[in-house]
Protein backbone atom coordinates (compact mmCIF):
# COMPACT_ATOMS: atom_id res chain seq x y z
CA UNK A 1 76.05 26.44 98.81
CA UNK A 2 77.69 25.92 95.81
CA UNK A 3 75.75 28.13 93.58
CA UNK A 4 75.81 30.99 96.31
CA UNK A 5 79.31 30.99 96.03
CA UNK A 6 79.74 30.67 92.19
CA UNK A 7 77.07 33.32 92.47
CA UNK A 8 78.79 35.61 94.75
CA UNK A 9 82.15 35.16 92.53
CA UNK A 10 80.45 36.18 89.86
CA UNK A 11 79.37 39.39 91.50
CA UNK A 12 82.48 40.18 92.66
CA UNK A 13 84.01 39.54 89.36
CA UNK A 14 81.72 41.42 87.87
CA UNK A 15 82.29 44.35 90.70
CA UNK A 16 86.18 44.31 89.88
CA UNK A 17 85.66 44.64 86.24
CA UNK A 18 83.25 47.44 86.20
CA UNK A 19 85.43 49.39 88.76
CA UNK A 20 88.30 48.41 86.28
CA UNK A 21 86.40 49.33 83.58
CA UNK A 22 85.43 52.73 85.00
CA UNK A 23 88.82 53.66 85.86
CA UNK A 24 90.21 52.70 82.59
CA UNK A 25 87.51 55.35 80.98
CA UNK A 26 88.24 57.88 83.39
CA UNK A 27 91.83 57.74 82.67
CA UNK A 28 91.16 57.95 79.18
CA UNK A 29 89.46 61.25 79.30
CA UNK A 30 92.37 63.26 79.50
CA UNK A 31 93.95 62.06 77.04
CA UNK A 32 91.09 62.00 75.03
CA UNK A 33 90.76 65.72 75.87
CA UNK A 34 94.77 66.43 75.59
CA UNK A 35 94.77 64.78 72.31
CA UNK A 36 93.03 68.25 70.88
CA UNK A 37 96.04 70.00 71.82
CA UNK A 38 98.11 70.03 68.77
CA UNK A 39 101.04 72.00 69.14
CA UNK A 40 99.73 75.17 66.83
CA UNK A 41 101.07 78.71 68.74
CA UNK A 42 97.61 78.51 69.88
CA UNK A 43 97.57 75.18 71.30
CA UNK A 44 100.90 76.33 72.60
CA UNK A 45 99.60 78.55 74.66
CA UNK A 46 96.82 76.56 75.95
CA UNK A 47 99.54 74.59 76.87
CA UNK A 48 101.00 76.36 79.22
CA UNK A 49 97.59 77.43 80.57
CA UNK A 50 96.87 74.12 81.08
CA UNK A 51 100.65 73.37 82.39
CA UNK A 52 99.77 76.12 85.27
CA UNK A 53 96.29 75.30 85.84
CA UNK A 54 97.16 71.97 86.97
CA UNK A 55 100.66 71.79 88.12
CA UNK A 56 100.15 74.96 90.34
CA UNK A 57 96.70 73.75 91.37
CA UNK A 58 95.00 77.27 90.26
CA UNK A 59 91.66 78.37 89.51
CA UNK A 60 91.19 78.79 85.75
CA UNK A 61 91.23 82.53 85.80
CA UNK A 62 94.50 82.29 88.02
CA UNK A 63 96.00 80.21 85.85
CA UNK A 64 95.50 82.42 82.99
CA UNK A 65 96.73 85.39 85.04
CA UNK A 66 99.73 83.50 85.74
CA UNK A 67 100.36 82.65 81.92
CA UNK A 68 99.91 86.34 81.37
CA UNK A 69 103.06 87.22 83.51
CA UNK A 70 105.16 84.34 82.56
CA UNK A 71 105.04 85.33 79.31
CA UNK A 72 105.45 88.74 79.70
CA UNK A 73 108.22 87.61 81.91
CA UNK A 74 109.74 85.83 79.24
CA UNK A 75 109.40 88.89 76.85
CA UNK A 76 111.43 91.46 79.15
CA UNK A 77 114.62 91.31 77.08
CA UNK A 78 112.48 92.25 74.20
CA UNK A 79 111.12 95.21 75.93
CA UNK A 80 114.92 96.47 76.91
CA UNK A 81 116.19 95.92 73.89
CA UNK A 82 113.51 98.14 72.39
CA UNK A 83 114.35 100.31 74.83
CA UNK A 84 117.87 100.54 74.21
CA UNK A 85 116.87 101.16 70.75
CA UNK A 86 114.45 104.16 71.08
CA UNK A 87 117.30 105.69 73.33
CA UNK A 88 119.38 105.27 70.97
CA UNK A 89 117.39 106.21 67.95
CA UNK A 90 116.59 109.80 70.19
CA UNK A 91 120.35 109.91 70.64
CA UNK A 92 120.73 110.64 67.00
CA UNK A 93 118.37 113.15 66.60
CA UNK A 94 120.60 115.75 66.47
CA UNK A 95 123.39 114.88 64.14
CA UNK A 96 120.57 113.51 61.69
CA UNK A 97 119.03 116.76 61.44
CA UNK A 98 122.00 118.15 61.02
CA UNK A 99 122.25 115.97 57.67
CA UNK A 100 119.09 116.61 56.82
CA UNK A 101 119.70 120.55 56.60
CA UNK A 102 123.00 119.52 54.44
CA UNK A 103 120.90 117.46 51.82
CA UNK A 104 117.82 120.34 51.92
CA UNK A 105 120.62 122.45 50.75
CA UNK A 106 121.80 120.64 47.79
CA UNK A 107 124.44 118.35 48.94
CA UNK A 108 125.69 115.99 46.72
CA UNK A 109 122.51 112.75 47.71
CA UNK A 110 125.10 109.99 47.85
CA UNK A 111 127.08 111.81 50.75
CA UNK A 112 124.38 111.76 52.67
CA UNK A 113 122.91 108.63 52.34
CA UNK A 114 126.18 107.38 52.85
CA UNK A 115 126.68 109.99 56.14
CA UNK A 116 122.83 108.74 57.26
CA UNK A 117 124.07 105.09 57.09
CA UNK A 118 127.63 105.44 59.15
CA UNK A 119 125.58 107.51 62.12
CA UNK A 120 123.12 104.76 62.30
CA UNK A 121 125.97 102.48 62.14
CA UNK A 122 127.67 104.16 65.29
CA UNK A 123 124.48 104.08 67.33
CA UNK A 124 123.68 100.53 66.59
CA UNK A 125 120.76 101.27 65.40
CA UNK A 126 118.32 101.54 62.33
CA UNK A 127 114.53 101.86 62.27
CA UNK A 128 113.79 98.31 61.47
CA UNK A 129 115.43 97.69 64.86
CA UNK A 130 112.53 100.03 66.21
CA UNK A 131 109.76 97.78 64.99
CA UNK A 132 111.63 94.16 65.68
CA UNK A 133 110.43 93.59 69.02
CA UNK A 134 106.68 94.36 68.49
CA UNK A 135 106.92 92.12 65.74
CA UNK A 136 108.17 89.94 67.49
CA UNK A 137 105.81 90.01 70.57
CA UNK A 138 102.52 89.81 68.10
CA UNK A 139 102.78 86.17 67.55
CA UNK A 140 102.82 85.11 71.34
CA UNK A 141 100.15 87.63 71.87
CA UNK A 142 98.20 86.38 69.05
CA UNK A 143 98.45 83.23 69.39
CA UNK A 144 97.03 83.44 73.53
CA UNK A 145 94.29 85.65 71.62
CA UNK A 146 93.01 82.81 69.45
CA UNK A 147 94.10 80.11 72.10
CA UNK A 148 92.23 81.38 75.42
CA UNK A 149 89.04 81.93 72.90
CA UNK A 150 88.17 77.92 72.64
CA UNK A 151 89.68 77.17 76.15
CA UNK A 152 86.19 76.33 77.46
CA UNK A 153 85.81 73.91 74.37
CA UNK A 154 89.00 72.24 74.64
CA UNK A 155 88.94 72.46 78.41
CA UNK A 156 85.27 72.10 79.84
CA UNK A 157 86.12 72.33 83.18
CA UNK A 158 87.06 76.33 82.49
CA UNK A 159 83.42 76.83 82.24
CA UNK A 160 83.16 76.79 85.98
CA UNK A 161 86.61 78.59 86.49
CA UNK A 162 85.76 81.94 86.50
CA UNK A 163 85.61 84.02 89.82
CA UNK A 164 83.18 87.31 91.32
CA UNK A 165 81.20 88.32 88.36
CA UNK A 166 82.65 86.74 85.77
CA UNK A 167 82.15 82.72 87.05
CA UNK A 168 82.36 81.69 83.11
CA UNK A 169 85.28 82.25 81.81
CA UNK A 170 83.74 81.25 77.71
CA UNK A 171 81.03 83.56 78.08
CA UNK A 172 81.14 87.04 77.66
CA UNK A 173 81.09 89.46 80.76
CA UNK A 174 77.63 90.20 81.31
CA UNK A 175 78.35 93.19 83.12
CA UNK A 176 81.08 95.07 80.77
CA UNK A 177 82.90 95.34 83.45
CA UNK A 178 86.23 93.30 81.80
CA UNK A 179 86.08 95.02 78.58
CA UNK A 180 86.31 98.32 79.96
CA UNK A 181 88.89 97.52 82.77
CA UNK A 182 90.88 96.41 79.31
CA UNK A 183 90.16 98.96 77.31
CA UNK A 184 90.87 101.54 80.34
CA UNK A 185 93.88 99.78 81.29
CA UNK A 186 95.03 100.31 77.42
CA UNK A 187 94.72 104.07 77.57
CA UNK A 188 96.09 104.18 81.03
CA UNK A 189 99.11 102.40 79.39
CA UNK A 190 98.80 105.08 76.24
CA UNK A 191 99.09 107.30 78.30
CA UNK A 192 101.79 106.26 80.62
CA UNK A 193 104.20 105.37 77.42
CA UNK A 194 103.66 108.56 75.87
CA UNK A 195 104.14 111.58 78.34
CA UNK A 196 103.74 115.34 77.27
CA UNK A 197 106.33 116.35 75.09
CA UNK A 198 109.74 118.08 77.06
CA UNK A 199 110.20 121.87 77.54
CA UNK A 200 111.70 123.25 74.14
CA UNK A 201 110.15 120.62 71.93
CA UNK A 202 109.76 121.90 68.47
CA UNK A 203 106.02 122.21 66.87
CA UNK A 204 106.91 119.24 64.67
CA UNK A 205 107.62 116.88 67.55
CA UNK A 206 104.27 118.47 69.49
CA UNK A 207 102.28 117.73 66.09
CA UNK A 208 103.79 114.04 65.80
CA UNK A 209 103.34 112.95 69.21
CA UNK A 210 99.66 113.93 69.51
CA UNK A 211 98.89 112.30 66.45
CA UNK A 212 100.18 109.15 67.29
CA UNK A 213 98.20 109.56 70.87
CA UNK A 214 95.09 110.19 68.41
CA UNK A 215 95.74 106.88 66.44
CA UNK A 216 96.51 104.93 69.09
CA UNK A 217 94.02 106.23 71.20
CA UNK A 218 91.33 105.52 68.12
CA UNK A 219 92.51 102.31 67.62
CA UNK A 220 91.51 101.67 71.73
CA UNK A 221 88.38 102.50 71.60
CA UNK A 222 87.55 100.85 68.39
CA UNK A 223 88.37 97.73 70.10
CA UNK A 224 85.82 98.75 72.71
CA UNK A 225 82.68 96.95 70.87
CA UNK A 226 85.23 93.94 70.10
CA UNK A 227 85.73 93.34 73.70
CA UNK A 228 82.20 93.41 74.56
CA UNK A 229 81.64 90.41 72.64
CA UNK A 230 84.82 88.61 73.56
CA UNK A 231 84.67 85.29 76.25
CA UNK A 232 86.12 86.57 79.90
CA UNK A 233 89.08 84.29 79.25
CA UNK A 234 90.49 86.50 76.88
CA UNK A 235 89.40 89.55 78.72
CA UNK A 236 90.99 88.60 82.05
CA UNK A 237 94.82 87.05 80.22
CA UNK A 238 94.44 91.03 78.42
CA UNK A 239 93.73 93.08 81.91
CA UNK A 240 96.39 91.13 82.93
CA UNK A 241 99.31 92.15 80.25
CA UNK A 242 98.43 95.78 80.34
CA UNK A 243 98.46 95.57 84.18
CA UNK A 244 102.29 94.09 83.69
CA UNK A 245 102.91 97.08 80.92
CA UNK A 246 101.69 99.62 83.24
CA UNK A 247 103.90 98.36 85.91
CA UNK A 248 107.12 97.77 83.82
CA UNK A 249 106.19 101.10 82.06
CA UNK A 250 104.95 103.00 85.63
CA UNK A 251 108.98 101.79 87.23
CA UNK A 252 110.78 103.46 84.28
CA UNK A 253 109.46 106.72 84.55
CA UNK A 254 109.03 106.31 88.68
CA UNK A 255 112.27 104.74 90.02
CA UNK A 256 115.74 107.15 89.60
CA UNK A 257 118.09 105.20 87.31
CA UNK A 258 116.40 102.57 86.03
CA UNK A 259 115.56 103.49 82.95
CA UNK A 260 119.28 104.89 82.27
CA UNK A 261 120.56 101.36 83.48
CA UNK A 262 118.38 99.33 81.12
CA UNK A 263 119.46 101.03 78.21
CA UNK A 264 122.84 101.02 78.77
CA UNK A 265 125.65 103.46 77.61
CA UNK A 266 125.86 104.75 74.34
CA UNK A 267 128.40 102.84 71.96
CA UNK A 268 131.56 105.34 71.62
CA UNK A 269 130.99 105.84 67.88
CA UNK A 270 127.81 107.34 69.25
CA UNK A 271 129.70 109.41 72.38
CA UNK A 272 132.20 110.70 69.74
CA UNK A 273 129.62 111.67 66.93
CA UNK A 274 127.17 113.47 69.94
CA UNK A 275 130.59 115.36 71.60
CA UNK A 276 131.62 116.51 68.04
CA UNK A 277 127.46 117.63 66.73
CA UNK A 278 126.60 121.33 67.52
CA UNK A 279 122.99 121.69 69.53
CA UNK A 280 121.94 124.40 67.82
CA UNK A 281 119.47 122.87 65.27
CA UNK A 282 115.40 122.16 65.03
CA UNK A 283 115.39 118.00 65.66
CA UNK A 284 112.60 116.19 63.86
CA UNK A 285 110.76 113.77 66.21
CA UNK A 286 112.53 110.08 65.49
CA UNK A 287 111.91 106.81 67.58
CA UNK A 288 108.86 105.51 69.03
CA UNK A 289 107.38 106.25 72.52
CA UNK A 290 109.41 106.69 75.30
CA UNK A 291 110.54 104.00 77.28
CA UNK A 292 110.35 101.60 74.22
CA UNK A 293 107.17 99.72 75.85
CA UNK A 294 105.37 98.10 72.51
CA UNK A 295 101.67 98.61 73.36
CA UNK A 296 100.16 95.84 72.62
CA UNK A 297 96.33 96.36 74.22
CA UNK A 298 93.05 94.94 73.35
């Protein structure tokens, strides 16, 4: 009787322990697996992948989705202030030609630089200012590029977190399908950012604007063959941003006021200068595309 018992202990001893055991290593894995994380811009945005996937309880390719638009989310003050900067920058257009035509005509060079640099002054603008925010935007964007590319690697699991055609999410679409619903959505946006030139634009500003349609437009489809070979994790976190660009883009052209609200009144340096500039003058094309949405497409 003895030894049945002492026998029995044992085997329940030994029970415990390898449940213990087994929970111990399952407990590790996680951390085993969040130790890979560093904290990179990539890892970063893994992070918050990762922070979504599990704290909202979301599929994979939801999660990513939902990264997409809290980021982008999180980036809307850059977007206005770029708009408030191309508004401003077009604001000028006229009193800067007018400048122009003085210096074409033999003004003394130092007046005008020194003219150029009080208008910019009085708009609150400068053409750095044009370029800050999509310089500022490339890291984040980058950094989910290069991120999302080893998320089945760091994250197994994403393997199996795909949806309808796509079910792995570090594999690339077999059915092209994601890389040209991003690369459509890109020109879509292109497109959308950059409307036909207004009545009474001059040939200059006709000429500018349709090359910068062609170079942005070549740049698109060069990334065409790029896509192909990306994972759908990358694809589906892209189709997602230019979906949010279309949208933000699609409501400042679509809904009466909104755009004129967002960027705000003109400082009154920049009322007076505009009240006190004659019209009658041919107005080089200045500022990027309208409504200051930075394109930033794969």
């Amino acid at each position: 009787v003895e030894a049945v018992a002492a026998s029995a202990a044992e085997s329940a001893a030994a029970e415990v322990t390898a449940t213990a055991d087994s929970a111990f290593a399952d407990a590790l894995v996680p951390a085993a697996v969040d130790a890979q994380l560093g904290f990179w811009p990539p890892d970063l945005a893994l992070r918050l992948v990762d922070a979504v996937h599990g704290g909202l309880d979301l599929p994979w390719w939801a999660a990513i989705a939902g990264s997409a638009v809290a980021a982008r989310t999180a980036l809307l003050p850059l977007s206005v202030y770029s708009l408030r900067q191309t508004t401003r920058m077009q604001a000028m257009k006229v009193p800067l030609a007018h400048i122009m035509a003085r210096g074409q005509a033999g003004e003394d060079p130092a007046v005008i630089q020194a003219e150029t640099a009080a208008l910019y002054a009085a708009h609150g603008t400068s053409p750095a200012r044009i370029f800050l925010p999509a310089l500022a935007q490339a890291p984040v964007f980058i950094s989910f590029f290069w991120g999302l590319r080893n998320l089945a690697e760091v994250r197994p699991g994403a393997s199996e977190g795909g949806a309808l055609w796509f079910p792995d999410l570090g594999a690339s679409d077999p059915t092209y399908a994601l890389p040209l619903l991003s690369t459509g959505s890109a020109v879509a946006l292109l497109l959308l950012a950059m409307p036909p030139p207004p009545p009474g634009a001059s040939a200059a500003e006709v000429q500018q604007q349709r090359s910068i349609k062609l170079v942005f437009g070549g740049l698109t489809l060069v990334s065409l063959p790029v896509a192909l070979s990306m994972p759908a994790s990358v694809l589906v976190f892209w189709c997602c941003n230019n979906g949010f660009s279309i949208l933000y883009t699609g409501s400042l052209n679509l809904v009466p006021g909104l755009k004129d609200a967002l960027a705000g009144p003109l400082p009154p340096a920049a009322q007076l200068v505009a009240s006190s500039t004659p019209a009658a003058v041919a107005t080089p094309s200045l500022g990027g595309p309208p409504g200051g949405e930075t394109i930033a497409a794969a």
